[in-house]
Protein backbone atom coordinates (compact mmCIF):
# COMPACT_ATOMS: atom_id res chain seq x y z
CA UNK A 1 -3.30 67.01 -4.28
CA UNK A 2 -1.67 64.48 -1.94
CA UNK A 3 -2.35 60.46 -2.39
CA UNK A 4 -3.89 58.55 0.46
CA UNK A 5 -1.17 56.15 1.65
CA UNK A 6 -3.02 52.47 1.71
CA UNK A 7 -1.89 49.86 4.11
CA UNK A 8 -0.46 47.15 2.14
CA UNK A 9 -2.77 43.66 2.94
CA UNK A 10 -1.42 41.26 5.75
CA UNK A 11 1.34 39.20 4.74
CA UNK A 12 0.35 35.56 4.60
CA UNK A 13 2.62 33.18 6.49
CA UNK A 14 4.52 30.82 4.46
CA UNK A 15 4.33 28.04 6.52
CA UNK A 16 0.66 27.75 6.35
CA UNK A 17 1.15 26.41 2.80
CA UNK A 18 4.08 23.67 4.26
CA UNK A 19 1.46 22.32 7.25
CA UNK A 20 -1.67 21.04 5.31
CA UNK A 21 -2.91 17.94 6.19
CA UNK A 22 -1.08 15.39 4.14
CA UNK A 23 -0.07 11.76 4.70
CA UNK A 24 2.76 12.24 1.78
CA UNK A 25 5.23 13.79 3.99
CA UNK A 26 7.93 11.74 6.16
CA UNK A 27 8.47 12.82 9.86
CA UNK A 28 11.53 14.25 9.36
CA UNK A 29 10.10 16.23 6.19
CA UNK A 30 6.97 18.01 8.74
CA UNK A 31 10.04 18.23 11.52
CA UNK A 32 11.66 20.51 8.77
CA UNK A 33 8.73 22.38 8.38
CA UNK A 34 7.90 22.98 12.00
CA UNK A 35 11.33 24.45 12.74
CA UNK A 36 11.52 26.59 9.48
CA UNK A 37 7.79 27.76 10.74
CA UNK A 38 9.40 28.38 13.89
CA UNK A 39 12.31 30.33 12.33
CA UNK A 40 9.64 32.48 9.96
CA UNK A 41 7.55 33.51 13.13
CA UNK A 42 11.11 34.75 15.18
CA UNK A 43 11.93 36.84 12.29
CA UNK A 44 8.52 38.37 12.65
CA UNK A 45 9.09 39.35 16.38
CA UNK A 46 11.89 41.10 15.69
CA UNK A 47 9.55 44.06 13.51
CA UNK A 48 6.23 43.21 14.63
CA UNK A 49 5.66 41.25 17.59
CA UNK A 50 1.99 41.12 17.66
CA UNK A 51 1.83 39.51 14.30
CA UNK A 52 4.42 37.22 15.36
CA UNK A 53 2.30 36.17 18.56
CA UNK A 54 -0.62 35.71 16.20
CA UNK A 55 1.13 33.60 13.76
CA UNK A 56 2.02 31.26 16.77
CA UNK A 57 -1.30 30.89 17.74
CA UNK A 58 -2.49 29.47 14.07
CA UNK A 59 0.30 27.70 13.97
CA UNK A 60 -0.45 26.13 17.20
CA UNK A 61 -3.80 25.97 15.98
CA UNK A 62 -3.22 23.94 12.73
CA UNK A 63 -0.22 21.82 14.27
CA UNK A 64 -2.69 18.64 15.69
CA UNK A 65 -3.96 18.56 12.37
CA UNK A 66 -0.88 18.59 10.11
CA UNK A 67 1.16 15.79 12.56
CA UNK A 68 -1.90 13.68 12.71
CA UNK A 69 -1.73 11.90 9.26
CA UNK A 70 1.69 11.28 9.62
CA UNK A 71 2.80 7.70 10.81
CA UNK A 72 5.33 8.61 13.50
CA UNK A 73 6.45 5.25 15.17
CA UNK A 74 9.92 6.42 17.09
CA UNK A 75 8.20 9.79 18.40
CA UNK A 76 9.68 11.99 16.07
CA UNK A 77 7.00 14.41 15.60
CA UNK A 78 6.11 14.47 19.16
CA UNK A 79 9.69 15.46 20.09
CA UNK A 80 9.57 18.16 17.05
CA UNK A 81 6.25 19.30 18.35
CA UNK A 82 7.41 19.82 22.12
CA UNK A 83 10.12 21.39 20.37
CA UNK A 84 7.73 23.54 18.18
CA UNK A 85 5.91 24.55 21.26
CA UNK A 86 8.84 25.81 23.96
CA UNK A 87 9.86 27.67 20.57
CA UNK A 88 6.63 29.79 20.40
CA UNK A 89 6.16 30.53 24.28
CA UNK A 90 8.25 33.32 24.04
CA UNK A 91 6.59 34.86 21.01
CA UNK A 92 3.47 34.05 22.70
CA UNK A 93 4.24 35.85 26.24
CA UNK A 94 4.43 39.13 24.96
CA UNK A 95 3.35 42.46 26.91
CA UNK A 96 -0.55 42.11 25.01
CA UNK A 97 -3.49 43.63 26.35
CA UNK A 98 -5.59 41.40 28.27
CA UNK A 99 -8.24 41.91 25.79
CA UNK A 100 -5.91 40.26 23.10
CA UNK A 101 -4.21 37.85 25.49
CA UNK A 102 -7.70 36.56 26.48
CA UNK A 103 -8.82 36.03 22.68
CA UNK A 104 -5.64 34.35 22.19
CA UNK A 105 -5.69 31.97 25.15
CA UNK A 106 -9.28 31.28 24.69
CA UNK A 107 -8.14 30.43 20.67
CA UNK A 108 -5.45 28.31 21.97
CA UNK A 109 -7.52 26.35 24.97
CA UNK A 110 -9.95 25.22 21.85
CA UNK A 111 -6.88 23.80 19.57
CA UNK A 112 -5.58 22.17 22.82
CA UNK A 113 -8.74 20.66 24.33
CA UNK A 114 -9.31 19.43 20.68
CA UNK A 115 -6.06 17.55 20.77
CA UNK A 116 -6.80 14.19 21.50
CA UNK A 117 -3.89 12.89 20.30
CA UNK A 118 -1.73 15.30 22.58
CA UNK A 119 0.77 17.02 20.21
CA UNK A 120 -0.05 20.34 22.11
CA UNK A 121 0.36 18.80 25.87
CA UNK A 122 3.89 20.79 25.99
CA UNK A 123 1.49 24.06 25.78
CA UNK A 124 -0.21 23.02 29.24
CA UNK A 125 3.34 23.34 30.79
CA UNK A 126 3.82 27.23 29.07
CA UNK A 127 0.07 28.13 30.41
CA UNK A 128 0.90 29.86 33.32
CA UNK A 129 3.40 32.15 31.32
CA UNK A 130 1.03 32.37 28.78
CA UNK A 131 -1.79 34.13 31.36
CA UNK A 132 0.71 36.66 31.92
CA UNK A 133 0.15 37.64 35.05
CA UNK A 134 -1.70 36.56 38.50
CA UNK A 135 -4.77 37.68 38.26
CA UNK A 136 -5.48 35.99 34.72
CA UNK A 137 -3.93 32.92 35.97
CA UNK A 138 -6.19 32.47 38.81
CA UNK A 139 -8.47 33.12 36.62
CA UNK A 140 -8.04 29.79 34.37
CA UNK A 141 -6.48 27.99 37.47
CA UNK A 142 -10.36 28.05 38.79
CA UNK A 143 -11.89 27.34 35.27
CA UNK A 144 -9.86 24.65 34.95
CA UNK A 145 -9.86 22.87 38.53
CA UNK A 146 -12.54 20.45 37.19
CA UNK A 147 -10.08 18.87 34.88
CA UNK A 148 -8.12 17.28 38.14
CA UNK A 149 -11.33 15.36 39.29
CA UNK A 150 -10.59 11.74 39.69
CA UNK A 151 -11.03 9.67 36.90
CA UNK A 152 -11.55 12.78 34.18
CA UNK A 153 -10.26 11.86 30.63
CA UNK A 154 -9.65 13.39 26.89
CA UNK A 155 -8.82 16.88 27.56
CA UNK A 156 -8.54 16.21 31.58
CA UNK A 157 -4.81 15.30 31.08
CA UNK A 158 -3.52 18.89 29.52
CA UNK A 159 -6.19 20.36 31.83
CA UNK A 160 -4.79 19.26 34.60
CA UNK A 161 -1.04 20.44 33.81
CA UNK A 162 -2.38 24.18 32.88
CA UNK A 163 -4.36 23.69 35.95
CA UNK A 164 -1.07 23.44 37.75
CA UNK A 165 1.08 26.03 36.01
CA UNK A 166 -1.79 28.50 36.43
CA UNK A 167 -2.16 28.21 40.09
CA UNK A 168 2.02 28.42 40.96
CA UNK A 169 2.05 31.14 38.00
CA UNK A 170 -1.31 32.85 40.38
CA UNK A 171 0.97 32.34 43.48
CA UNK A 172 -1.30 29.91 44.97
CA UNK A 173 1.52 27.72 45.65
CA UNK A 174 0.67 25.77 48.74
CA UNK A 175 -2.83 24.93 46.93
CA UNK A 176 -0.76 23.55 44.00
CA UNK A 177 1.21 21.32 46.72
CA UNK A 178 -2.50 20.11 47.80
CA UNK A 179 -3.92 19.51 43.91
CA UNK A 180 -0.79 17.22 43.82
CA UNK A 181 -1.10 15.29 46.73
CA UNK A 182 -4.40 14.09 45.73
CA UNK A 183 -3.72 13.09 42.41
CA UNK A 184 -3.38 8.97 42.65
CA UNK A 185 -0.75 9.05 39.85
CA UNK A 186 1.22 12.40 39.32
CA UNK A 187 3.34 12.32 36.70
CA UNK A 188 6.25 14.71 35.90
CA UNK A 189 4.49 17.27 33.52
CA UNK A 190 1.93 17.68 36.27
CA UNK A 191 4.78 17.25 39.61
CA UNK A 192 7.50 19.66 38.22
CA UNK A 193 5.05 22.28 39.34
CA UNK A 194 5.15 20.94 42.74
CA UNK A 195 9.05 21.48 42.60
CA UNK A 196 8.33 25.69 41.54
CA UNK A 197 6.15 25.75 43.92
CA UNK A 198 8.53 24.32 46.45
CA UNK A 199 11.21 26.59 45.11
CA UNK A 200 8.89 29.65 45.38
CA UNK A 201 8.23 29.15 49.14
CA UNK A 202 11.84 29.07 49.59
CA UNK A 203 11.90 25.44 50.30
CA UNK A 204 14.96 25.00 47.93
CA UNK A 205 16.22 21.50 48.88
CA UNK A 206 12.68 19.91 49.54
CA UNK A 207 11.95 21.02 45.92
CA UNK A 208 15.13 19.17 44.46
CA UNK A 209 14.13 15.87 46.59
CA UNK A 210 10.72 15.92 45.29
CA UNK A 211 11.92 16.25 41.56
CA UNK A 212 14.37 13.03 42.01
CA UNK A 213 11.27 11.39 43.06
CA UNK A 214 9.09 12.35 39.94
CA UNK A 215 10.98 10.24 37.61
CA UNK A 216 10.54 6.29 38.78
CA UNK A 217 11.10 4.44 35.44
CA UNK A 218 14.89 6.93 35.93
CA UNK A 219 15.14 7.94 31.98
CA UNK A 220 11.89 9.03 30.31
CA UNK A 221 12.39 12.60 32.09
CA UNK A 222 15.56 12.89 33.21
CA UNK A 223 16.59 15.80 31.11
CA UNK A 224 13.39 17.87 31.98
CA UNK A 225 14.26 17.22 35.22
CA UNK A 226 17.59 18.35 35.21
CA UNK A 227 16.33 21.46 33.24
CA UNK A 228 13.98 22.20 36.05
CA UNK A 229 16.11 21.59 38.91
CA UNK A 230 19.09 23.86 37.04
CA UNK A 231 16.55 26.98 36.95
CA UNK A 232 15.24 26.33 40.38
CA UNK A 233 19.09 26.43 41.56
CA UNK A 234 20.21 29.43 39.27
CA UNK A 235 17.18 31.56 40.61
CA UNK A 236 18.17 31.00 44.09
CA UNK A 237 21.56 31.85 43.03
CA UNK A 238 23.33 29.13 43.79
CA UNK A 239 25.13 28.91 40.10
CA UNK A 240 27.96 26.47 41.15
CA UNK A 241 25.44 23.98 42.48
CA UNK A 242 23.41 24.28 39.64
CA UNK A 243 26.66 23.49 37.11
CA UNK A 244 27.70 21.12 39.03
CA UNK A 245 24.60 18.85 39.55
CA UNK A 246 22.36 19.32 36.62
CA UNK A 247 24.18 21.10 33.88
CA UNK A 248 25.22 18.13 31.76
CA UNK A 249 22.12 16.29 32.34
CA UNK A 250 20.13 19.59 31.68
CA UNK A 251 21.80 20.89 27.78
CA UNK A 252 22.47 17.71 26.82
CA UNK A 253 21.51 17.43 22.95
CA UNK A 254 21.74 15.34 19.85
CA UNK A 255 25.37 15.12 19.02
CA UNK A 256 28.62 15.74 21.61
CA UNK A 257 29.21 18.91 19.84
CA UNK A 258 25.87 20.72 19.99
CA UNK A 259 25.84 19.22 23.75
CA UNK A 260 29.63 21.53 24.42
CA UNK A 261 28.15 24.47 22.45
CA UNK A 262 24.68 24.34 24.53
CA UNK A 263 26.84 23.95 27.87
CA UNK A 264 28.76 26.74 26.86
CA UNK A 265 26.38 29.27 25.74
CA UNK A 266 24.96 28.60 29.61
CA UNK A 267 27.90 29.16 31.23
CA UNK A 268 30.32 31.08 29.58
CA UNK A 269 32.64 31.87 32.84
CA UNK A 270 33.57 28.47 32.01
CA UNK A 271 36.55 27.33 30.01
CA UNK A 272 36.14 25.03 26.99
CA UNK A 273 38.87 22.77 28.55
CA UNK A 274 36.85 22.68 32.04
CA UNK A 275 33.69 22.28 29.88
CA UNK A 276 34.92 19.80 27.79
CA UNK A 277 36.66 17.68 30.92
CA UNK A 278 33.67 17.73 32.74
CA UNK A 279 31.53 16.25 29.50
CA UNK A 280 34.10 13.44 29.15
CA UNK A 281 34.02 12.89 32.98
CA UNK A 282 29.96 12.17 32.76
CA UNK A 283 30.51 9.71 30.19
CA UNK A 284 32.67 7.05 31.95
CA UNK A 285 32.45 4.17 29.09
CA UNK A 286 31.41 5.99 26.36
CA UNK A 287 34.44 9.25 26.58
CA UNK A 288 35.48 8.31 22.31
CA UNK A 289 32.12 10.13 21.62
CA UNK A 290 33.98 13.28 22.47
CA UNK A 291 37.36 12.48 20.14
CA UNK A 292 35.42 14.58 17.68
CA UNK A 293 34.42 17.62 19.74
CA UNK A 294 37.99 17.49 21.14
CA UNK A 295 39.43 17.69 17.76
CA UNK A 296 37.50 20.95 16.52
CA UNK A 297 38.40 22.28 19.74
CA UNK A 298 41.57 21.44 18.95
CA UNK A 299 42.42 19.90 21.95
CA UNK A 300 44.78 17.43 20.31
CA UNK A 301 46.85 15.88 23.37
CA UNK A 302 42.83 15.07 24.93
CA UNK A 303 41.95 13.39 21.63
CA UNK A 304 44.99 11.42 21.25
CA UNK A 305 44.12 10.32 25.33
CA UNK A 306 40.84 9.34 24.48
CA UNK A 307 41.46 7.84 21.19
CA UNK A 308 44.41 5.48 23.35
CA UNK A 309 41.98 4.38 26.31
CA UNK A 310 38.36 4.77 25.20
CA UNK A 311 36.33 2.92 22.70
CA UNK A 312 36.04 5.61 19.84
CA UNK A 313 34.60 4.93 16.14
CA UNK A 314 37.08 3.85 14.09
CA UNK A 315 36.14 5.84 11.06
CA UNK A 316 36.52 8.83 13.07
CA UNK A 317 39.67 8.80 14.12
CA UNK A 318 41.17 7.60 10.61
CA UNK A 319 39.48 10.74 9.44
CA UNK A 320 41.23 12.96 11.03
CA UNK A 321 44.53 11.15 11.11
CA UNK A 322 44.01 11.93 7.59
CA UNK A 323 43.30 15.61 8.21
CA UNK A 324 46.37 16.24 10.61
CA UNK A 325 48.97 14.00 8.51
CA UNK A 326 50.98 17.01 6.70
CA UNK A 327 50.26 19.37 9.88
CA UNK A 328 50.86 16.96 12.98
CA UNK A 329 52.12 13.76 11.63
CA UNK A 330 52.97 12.98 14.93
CA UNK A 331 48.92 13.14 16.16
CA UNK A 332 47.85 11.46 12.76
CA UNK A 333 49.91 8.20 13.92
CA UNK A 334 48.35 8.49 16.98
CA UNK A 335 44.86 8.58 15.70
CA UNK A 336 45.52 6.09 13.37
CA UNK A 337 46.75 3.45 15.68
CA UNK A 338 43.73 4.27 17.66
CA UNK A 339 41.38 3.72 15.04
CA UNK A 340 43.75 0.18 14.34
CA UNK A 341 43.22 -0.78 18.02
CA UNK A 342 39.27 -0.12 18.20
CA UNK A 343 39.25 -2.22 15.14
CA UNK A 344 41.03 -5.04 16.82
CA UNK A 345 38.59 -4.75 19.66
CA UNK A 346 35.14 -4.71 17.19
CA UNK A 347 33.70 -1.47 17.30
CA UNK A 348 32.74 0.77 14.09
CA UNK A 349 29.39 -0.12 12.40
CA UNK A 350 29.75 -1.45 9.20
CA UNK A 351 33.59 -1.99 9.13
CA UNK A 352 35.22 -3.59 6.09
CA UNK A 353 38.89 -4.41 4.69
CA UNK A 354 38.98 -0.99 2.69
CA UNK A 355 38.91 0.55 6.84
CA UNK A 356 41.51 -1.44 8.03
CA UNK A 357 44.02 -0.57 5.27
CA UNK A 358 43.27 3.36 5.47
CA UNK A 359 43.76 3.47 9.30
CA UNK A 360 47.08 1.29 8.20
CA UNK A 361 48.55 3.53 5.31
CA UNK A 362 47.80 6.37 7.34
CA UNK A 363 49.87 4.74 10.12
CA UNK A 364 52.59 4.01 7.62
CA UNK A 365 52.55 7.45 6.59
CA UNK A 366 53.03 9.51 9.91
CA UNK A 367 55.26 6.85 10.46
CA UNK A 368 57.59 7.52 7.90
CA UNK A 369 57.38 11.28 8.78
CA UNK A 370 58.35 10.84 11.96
CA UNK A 371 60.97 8.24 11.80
CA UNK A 372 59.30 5.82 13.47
CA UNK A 373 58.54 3.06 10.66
CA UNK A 374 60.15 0.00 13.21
CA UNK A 375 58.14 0.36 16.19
CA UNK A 376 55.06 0.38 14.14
CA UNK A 377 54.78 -3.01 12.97
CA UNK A 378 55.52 -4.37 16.22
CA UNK A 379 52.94 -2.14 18.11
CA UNK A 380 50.01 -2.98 15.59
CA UNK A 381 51.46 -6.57 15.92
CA UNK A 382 50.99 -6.32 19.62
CA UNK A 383 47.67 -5.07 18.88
CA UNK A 384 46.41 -7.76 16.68
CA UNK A 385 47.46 -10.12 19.37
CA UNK A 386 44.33 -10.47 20.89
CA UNK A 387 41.97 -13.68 21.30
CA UNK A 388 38.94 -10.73 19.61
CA UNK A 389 37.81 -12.39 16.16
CA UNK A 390 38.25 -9.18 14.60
CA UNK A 391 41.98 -9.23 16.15
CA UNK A 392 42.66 -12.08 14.29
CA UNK A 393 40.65 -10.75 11.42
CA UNK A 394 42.59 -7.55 11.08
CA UNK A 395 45.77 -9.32 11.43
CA UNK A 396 44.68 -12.09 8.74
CA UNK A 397 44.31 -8.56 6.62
CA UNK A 398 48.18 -6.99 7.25
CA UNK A 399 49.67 -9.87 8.02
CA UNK A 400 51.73 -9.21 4.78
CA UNK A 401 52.77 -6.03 6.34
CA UNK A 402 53.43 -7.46 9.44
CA UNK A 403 55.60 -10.20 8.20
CA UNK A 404 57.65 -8.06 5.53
């Protein structure tokens, strides 16, 4: 006699557990949690997509709840929450049947209308993908046409962005245009809509002009701007333009070396050199940030440049003078000095003595290794001889060396 096979129960999500309300946890501790939730729920697309797109949906669903406890006063959460959200779009614009998709978006309107501290805005912006398709986007762009009223509050705000993205994602693109141009005070999450809808009736260049004018205070958006302005270019297929103009702007991220891998995932026609030049070209003032980047690239001759003409962190380049000593003693004096001469000039946070002998010994060392031991003390001389109090503090610490 043959056993019935039982389906094994649901699997719970693990992340459920790590997003109860709590006032115990830091920012960056629930930031953790919302990108390992994010990482769990990816996983589970890969097998079984519609589980996946209904773990994003509770998690979307408990996510107001779980930040809101949480003192947050440098925006931490809210970034890891936008981040949270762009994360689960995908997942969540999956080929469903519009019986599930409606169940979902209906599940997902409640959480965000019941967000009244707006950790779930960024979903507004994903609701026109989230309709998946024209018909169910017209659909919720005429349910939700009263949040645009004048004067509407609490849940107007998000309204009024999925109000947007649902009529350009219905293809009602010159009524978008119109919902704009009444609003008294359109702000980017609602006027980068304008700028698809633009784009979609082919007015390319009109779009870009109205995104540089979405953004008057010139920083708070900048990079969704770019990002927007980059797809609007690359759709049109004008690739070049879209490198050129908004590329940096558009992948820029936390650190110079997640910025270069991000640029270069994006473009990968492009060299690492032209990649990297281009980086160091946007930063005029502030090119040392990339000694680092150019070092793992192993672009040595750029990172001796930099580290001889652009403020650079001292500590930095001392270690990795230290790393290239026995391999390129040659570089590793180079480095060093540079670390000796941003000294001089009062950058590195936190310097003390102990970092102005390293960068020295290491000096000495490549130095020695390259025969080169009696044009060092008069270049670091010549380097201390500045009117800079930490010239003259520098110097009051080799002067020793200097003098023997």
């Amino acid at each position: 006699m043959l056993a019935c096979r039982v389906d094994p129960l649901p699997r719970s999500w693990a992340f459920l557990a790590r997003l109860r309300p709590t006032a115990e946890r830091t920012p960056g501790e629930l930031s953790l949690g919302l990108h390992r939730a994010v990482g769990e729920l990816r996983r589970a697309a890969r097998s079984d997509p519609s589980r996946a797109a209904e773990g994003a949906v509770m998690l979307c669903e408990r996510l107001a709840a779980a930040l809101e406890p949480v003192e947050d006063p440098i925006a931490t959460l809210a970034a890891a929450a936008a981040r949270t959200v762009d994360a689960l779009a995908p997942i969540l614009t999956g080929a469903w049947s519009a019986a599930q998709r409606g169940l979902w978006l209906e599940r997902l309107w409640v959480a965000l209308a019941g967000d009244d501290a707006g950790q779930l805005r960024r979903l507004a912006e994903h609701w026109g993908a989230l309709c998946g398709g024209p018909e169910s986007a017209a659909r919720w762009a005429d349910r939700l046409a009263p949040c645009l009223a004048p004067g509407e509050a609490g849940v107007g705000a998000a309204g009024a962005i999925a109000c947007l993205a649902s009529q350009v994602a219905a293809g009602r693109h010159a009524q978008a245009l119109e919902l704009l141009a009444t609003r008294a005070i359109a702000v980017w999450p609602e006027r980068q809509f304008g700028v698809y809808a633009l784009a979609a009736l082919g007015r390319i260049d009109e779009a870009l002009v109205y995104a540089a004018a979405s953004n008057p205070l010139g920083h708070h958006h900048a990079r969704d701007i770019a990002r927007v302005c980059e797809a609007v270019l690359l759709a049109s297929g004008q690739r070049e333009a879209a490198y050129r103009r908004f590329a940096v702007v558009a992948h820029a991220r936390q650190n110079c070396r997640q910025t270069f891998d991000a640029l270069r995932r994006a473009y990968p026609e492009r060299t690492p050199s032209e990649l990297l030049d281009d980086l160091i070209a946007a930063s005029p003032g502030h090119e040392g940030r990339w000694v680092a980047t150019a070092m793992a690239l192993r672009f040595h001759a750029l990172a001796s440049e930099i580290a001889g003409r652009s403020p650079c962190d001292p500590r930095t380049l001392t270690r990795h003078a230290a790393a290239q000593l026995d391999g390129d003693p040659a570089l590793a004096g180079d480095l060093a000095l540079g670390a000796i001469r941003w000294l001089c000039a009062g950058h590195g946070v936190e310097i003390d003595g102990d970092d102005v002998y390293a960068a020295h010994d290491l000096a000495q060392a490549a130095a020695l290794r390259t025969g080169t031991q009696d044009r060092l003390r008069a270049t670091v001389a010549a380097l201390c001889d500045r009117p800079h109090p930490a010239a003259q503090w520098v110097h009051g610490l080799l002067a020793r060396e200097l003098e023997g």
